[in-house]
N, C-alpha and C. Protein backbone atom coordinates (compact mmCIF):
# COMPACT_ATOMS: atom_id res chain seq x y z
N UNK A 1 -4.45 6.98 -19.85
CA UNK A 1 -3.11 6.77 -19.33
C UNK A 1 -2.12 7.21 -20.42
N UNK A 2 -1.08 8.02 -20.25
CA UNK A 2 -0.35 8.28 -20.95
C UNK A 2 0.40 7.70 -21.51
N UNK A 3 0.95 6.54 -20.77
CA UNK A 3 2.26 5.61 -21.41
C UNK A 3 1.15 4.65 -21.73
N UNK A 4 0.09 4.08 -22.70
CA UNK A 4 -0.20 2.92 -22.78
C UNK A 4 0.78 1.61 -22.87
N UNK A 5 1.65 1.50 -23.23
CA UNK A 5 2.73 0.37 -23.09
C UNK A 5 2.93 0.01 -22.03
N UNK A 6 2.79 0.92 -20.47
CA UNK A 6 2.66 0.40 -19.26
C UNK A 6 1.11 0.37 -18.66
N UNK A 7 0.37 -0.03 -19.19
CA UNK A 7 -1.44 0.08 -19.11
C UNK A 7 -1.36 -1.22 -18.61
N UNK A 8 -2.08 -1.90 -17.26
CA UNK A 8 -2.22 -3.40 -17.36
C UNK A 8 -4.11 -3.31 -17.49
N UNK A 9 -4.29 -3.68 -18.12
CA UNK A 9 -5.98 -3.34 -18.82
C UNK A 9 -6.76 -4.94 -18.06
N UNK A 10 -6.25 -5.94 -17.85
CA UNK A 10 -7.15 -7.43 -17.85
C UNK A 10 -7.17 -7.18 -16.67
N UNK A 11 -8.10 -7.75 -15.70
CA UNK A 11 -9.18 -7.69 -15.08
C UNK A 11 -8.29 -8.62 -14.10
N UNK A 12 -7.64 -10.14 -14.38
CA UNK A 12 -7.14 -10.83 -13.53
C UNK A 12 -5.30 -10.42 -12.87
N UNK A 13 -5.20 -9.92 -14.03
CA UNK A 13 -3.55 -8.92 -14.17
C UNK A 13 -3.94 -8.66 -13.15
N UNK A 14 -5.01 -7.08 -12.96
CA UNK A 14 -4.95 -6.01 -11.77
C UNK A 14 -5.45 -6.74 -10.36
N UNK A 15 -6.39 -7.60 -10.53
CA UNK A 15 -6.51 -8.49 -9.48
C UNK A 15 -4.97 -9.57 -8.66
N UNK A 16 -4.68 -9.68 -9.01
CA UNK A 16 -3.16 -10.24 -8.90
C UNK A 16 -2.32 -9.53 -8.12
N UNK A 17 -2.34 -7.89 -8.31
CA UNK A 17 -1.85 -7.08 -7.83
C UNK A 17 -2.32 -6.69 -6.45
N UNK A 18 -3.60 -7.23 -6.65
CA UNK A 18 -4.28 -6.79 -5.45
C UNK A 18 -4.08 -7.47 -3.92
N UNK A 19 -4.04 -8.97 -4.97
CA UNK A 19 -3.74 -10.25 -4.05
C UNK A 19 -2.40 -10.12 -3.20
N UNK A 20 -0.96 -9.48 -3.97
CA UNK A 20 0.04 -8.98 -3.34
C UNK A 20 -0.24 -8.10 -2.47
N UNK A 21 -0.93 -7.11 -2.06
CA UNK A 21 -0.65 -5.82 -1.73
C UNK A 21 -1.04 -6.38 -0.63
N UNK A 22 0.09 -5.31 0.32
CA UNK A 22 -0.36 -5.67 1.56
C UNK A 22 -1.09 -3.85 2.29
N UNK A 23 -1.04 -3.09 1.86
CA UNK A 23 -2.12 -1.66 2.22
C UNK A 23 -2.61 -1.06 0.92
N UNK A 24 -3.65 -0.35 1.13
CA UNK A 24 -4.69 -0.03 0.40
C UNK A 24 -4.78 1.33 0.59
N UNK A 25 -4.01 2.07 -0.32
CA UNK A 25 -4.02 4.12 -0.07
C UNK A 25 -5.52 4.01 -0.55
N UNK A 26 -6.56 4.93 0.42
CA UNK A 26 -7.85 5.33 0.63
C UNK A 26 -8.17 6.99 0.26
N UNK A 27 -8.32 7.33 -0.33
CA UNK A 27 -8.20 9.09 -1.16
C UNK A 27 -9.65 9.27 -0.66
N UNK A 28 -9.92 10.41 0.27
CA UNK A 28 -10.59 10.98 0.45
C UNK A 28 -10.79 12.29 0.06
N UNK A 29 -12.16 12.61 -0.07
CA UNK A 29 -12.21 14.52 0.28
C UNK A 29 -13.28 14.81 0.75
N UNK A 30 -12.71 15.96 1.94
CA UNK A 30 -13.44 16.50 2.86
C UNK A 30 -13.54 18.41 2.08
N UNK A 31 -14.28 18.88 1.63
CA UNK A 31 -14.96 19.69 1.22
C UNK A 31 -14.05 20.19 0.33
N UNK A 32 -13.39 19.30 -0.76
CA UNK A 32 -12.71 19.64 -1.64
C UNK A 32 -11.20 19.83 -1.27
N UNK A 33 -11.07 19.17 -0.15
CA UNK A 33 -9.51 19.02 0.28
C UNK A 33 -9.10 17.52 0.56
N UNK A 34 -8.31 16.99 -0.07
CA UNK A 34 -7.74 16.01 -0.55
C UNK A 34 -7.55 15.27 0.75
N UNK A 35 -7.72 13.75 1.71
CA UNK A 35 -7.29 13.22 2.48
C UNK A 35 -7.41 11.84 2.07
N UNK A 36 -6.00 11.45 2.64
CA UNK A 36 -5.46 10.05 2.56
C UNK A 36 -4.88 8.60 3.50
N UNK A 37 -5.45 7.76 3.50
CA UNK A 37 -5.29 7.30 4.63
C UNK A 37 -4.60 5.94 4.40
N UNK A 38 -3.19 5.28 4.87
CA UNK A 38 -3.39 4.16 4.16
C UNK A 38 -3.96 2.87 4.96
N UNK A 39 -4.69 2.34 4.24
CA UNK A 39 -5.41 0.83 5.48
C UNK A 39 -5.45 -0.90 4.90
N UNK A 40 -6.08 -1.11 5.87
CA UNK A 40 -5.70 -2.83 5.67
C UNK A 40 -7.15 -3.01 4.86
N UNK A 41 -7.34 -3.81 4.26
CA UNK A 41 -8.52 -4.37 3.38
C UNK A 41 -8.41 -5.73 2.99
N UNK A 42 -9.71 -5.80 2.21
CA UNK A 42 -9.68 -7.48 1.87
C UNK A 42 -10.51 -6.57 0.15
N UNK A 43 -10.39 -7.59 -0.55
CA UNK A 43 -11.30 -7.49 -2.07
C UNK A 43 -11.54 -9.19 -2.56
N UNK A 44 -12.65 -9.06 -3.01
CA UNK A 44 -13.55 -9.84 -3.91
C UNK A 44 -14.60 -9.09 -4.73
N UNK A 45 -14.55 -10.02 -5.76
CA UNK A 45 -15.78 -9.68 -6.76
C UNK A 45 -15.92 -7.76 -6.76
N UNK A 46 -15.12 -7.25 -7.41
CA UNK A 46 -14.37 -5.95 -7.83
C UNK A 46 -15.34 -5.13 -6.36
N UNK A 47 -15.14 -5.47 -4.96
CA UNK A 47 -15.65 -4.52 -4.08
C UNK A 47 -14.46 -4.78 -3.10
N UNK A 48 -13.96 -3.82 -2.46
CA UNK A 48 -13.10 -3.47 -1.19
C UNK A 48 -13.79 -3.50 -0.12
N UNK A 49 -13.17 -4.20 0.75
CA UNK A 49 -13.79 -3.88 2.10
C UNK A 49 -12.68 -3.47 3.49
N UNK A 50 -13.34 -2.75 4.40
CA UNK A 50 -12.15 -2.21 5.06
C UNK A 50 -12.77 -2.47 6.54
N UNK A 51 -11.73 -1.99 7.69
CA UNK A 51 -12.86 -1.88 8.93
C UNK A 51 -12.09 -0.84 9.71
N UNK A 52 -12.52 -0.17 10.55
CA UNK A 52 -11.97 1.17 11.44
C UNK A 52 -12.83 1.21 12.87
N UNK A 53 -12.43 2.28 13.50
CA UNK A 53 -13.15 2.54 14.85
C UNK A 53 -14.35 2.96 14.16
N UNK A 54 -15.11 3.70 14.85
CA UNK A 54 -16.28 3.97 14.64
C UNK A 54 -16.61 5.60 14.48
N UNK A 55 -15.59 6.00 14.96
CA UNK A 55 -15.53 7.24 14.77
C UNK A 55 -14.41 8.20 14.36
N UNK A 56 -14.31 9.07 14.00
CA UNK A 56 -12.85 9.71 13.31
C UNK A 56 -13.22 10.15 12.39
N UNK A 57 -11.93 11.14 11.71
CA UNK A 57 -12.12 12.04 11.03
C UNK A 57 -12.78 10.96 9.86
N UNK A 58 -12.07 9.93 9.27
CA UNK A 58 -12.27 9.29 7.62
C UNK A 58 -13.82 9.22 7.84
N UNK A 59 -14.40 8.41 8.97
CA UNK A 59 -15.67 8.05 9.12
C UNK A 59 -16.77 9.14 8.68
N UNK A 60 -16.25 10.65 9.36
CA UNK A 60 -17.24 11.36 9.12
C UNK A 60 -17.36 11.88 7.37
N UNK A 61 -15.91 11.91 6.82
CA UNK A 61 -15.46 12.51 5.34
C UNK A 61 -16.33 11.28 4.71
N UNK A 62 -16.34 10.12 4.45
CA UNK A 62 -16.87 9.10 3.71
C UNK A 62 -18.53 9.56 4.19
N UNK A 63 -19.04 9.87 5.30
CA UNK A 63 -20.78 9.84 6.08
C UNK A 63 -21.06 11.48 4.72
N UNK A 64 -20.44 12.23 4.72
CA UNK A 64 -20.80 13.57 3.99
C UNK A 64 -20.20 13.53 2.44
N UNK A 65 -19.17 12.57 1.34
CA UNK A 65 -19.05 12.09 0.98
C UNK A 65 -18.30 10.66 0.34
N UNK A 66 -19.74 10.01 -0.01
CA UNK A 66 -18.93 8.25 -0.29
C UNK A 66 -17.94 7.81 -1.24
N UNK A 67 -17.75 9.20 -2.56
CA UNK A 67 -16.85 8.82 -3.66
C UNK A 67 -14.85 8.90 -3.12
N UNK A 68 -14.50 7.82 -3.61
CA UNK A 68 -13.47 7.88 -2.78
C UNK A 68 -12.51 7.08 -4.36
N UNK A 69 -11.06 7.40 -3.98
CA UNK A 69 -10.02 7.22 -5.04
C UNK A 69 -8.89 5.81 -4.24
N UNK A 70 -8.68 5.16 -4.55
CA UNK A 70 -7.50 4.19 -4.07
C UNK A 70 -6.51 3.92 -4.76
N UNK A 71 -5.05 3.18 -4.39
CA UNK A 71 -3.72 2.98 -4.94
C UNK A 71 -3.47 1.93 -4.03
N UNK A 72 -3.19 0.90 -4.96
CA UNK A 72 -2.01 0.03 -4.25
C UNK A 72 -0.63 -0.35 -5.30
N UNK A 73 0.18 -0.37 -4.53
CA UNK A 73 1.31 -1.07 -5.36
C UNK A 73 2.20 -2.12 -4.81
N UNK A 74 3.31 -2.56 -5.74
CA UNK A 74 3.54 -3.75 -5.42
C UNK A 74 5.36 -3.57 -5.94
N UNK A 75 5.95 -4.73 -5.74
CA UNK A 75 6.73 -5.19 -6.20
C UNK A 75 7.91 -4.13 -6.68
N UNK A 76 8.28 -3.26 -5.94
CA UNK A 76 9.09 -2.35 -5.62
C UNK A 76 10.69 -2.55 -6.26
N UNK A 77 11.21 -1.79 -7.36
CA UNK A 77 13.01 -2.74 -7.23
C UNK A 77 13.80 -1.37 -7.87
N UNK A 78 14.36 -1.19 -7.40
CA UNK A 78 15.51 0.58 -7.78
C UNK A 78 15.99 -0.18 -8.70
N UNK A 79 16.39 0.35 -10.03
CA UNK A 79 17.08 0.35 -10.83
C UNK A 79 17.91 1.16 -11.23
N UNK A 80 19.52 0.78 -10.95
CA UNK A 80 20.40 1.92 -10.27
C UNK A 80 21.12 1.74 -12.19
N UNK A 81 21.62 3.09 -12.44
CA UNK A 81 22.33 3.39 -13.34
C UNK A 81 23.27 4.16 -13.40
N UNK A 82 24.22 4.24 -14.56
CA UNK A 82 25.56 5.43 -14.05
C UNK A 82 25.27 6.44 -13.97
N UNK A 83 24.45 7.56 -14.49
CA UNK A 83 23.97 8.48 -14.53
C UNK A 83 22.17 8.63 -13.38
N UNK A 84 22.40 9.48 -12.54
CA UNK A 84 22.05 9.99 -11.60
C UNK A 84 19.88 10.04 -12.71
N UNK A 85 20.04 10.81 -13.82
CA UNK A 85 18.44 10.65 -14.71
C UNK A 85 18.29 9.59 -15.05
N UNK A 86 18.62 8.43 -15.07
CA UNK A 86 18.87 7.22 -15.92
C UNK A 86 18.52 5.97 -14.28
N UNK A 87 18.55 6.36 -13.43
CA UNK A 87 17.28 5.49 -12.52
C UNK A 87 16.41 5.47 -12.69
N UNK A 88 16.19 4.18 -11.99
CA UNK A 88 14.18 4.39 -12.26
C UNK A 88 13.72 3.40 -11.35
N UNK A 89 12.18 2.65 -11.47
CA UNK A 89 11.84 1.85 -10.22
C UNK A 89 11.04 0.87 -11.11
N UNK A 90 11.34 -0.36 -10.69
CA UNK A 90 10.29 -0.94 -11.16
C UNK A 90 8.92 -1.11 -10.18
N UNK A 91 7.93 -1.74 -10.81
CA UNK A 91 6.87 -1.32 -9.90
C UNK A 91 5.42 -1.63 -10.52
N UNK A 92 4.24 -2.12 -10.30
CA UNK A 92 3.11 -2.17 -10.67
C UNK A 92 2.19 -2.09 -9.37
N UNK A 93 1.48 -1.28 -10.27
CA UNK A 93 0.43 -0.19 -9.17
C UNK A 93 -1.42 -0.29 -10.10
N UNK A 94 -1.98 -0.13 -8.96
CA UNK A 94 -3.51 0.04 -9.70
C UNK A 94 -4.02 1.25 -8.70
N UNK A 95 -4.61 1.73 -9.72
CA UNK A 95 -5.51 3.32 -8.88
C UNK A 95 -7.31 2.95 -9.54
N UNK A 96 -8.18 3.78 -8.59
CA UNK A 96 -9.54 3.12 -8.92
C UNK A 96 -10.39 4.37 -8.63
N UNK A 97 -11.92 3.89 -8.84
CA UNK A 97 -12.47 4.85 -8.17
C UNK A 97 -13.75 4.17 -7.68
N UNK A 98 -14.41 4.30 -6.91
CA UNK A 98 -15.62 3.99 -6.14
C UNK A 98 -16.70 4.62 -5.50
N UNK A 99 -17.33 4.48 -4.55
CA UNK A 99 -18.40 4.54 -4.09
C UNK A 99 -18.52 3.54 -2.51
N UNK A 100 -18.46 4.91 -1.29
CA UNK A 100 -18.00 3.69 0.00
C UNK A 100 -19.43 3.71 0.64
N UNK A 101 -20.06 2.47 1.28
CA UNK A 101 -21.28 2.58 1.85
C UNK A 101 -20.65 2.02 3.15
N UNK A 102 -21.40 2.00 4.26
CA UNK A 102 -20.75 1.45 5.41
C UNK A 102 -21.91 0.11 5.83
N UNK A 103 -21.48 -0.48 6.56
CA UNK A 103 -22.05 -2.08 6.52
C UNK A 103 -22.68 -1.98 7.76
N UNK A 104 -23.99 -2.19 8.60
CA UNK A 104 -24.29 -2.39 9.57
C UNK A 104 -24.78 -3.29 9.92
N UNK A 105 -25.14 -4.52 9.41
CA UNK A 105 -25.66 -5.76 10.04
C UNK A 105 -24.39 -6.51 9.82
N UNK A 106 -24.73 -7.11 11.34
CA UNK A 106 -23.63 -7.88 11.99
C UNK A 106 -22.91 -9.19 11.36
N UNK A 107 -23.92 -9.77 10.71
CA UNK A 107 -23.27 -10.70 9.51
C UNK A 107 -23.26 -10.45 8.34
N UNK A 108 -23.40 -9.22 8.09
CA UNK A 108 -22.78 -8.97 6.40
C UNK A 108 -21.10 -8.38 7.37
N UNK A 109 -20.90 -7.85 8.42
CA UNK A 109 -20.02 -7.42 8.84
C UNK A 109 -18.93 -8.33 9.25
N UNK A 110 -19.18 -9.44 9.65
CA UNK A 110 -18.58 -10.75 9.77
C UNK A 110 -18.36 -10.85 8.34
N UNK A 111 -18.89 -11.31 7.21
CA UNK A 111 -18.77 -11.60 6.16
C UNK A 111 -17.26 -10.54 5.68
N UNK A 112 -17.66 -9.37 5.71
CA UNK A 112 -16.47 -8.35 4.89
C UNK A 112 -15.05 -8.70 5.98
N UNK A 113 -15.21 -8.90 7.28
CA UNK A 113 -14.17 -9.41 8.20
C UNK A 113 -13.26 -10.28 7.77
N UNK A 114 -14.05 -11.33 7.49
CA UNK A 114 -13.52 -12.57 6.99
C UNK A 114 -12.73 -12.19 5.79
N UNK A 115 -13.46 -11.41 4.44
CA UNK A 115 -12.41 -11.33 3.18
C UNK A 115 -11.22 -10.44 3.95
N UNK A 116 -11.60 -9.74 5.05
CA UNK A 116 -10.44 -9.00 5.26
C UNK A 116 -9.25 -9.80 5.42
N UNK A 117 -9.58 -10.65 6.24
CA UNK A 117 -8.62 -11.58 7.21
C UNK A 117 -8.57 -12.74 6.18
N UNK A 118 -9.29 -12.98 5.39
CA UNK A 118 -8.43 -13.79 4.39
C UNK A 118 -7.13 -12.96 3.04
N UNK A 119 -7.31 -11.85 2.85
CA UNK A 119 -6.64 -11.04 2.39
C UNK A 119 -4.76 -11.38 3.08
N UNK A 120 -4.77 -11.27 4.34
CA UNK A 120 -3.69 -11.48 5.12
C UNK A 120 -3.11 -12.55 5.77
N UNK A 121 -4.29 -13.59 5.96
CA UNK A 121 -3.74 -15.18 6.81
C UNK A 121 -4.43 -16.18 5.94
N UNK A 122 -5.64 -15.88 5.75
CA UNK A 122 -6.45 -17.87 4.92
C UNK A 122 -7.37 -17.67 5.70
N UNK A 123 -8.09 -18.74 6.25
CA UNK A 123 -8.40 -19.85 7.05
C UNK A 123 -9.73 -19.34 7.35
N UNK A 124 -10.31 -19.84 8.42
CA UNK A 124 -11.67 -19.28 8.96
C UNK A 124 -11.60 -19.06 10.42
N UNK A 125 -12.39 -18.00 10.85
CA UNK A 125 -12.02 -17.17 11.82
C UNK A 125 -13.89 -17.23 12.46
N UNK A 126 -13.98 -16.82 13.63
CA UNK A 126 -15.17 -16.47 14.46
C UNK A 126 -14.82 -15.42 15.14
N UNK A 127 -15.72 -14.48 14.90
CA UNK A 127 -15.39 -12.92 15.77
C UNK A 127 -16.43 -13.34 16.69
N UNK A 128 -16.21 -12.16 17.59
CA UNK A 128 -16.69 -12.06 18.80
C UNK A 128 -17.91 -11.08 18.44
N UNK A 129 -19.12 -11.40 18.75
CA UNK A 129 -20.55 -10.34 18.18
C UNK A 129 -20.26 -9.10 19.31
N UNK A 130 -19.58 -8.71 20.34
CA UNK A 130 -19.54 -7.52 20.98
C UNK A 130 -18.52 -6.56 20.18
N UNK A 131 -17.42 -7.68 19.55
CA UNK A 131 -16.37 -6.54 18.98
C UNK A 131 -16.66 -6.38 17.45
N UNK A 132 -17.58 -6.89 17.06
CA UNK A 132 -18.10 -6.55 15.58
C UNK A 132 -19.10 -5.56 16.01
N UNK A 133 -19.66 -5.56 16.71
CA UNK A 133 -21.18 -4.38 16.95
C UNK A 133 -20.21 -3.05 17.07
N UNK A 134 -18.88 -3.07 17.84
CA UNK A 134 -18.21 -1.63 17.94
C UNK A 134 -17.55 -1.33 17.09
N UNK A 135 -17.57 -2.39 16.09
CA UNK A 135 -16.44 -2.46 14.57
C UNK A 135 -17.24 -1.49 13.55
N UNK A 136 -16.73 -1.02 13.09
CA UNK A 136 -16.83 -0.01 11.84
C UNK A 136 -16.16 -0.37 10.67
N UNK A 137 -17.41 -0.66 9.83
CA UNK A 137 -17.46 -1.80 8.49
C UNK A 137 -17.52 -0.85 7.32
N UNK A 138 -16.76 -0.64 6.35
CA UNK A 138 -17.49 -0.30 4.99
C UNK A 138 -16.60 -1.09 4.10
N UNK A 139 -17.66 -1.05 2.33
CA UNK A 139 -17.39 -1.31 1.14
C UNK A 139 -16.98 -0.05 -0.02
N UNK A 140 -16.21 -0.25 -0.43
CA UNK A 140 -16.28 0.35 -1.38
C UNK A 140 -16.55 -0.69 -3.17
N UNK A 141 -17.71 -0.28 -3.73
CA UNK A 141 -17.68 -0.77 -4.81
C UNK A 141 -17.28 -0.42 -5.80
N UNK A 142 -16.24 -1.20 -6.80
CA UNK A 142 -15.16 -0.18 -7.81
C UNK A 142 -16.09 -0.22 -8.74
N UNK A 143 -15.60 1.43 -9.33
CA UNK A 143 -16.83 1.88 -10.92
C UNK A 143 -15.75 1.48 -11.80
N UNK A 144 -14.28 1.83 -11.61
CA UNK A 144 -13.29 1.35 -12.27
C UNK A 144 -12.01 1.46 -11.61
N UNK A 145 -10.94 0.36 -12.52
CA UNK A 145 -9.84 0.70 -11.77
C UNK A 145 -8.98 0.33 -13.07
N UNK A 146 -7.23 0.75 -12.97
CA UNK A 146 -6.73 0.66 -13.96
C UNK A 146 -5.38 0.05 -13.42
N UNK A 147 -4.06 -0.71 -14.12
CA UNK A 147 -3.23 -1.21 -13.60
C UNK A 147 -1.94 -0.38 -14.26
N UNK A 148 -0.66 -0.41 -13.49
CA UNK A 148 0.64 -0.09 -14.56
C UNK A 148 1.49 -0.41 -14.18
N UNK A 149 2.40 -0.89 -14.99
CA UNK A 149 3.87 -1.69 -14.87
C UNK A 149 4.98 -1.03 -15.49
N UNK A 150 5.67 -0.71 -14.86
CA UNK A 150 7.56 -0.80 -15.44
C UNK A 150 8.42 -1.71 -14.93
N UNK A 151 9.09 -1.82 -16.23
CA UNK A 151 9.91 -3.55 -15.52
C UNK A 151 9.68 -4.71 -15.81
């Protein structure tokens, strides 16, 4: 990272960030061309989990390859100044990198559901086993991720 002074390096820092975020930019590539998607997720224990239709373009780019890049950020605030170069934003963001596998048994799929949906409401939830069997589950497990702050 270039600016180390804005590096957030601890482990619970970038987790924190995570806990705010409400979408999860998903960096794909499909034969060396860059695609991006942004989606809803849940995280625990440094793995992402996401859910989609079952079919579509991301589905097939992740089936041909699983290495995938993410961004979330947070806490957004313009910092207006007299001079037009002299703005700026505050802001803390984490970017990562991983490895996405897709989930097919029905209660590890319930399981990643649940962090999803605790990500956004709490509580405990019961899916329906017809709309999890048509649900399209994956993980991504982070190899690393890094945090940064201005402000």
């Amino acid at each position: 990272m270039r600016r180390s002074d804005r590096e957030i390096s601890d482990l619970k820092s970038i987790e924190a960030i995570l806990q705010q975020a409400s979408v999860c930019r998903l960096a794909l590539s499909d034969e060396n061309r860059p695609y991006i998607v942004p989606m809803n997720f849940g995280y625990r224990d440094k793995v992402l989990y996401f859910h989609s239709a079952g079919e579509g373009r991301k589905i097939e780019i992740l089936q041909k390859n699983p290495h995938v890049c993410f961004e979330f950020d947070v806490g957004h605030e313009l910092v207006i100044a007299e001079k037009a170069c002299d703005y700026g934003m505050k802001y803390q963001s984490v970017i990562g990198f991983g490895t996405a596998a897709m989930i097919n048994d029905n209660d590890e799929k319930k399981s990643a559901l649940a962090i999803i949906m605790n990500q956004y409401a709490g509580g405990r939830y019961e899916f329906d086993d017809a709309a999890v069997a048509k649900t399209a589950v994956f993980k991504v497990e982070i190899h690393s991720m890094t945090g940064k702050k201005k402000g």
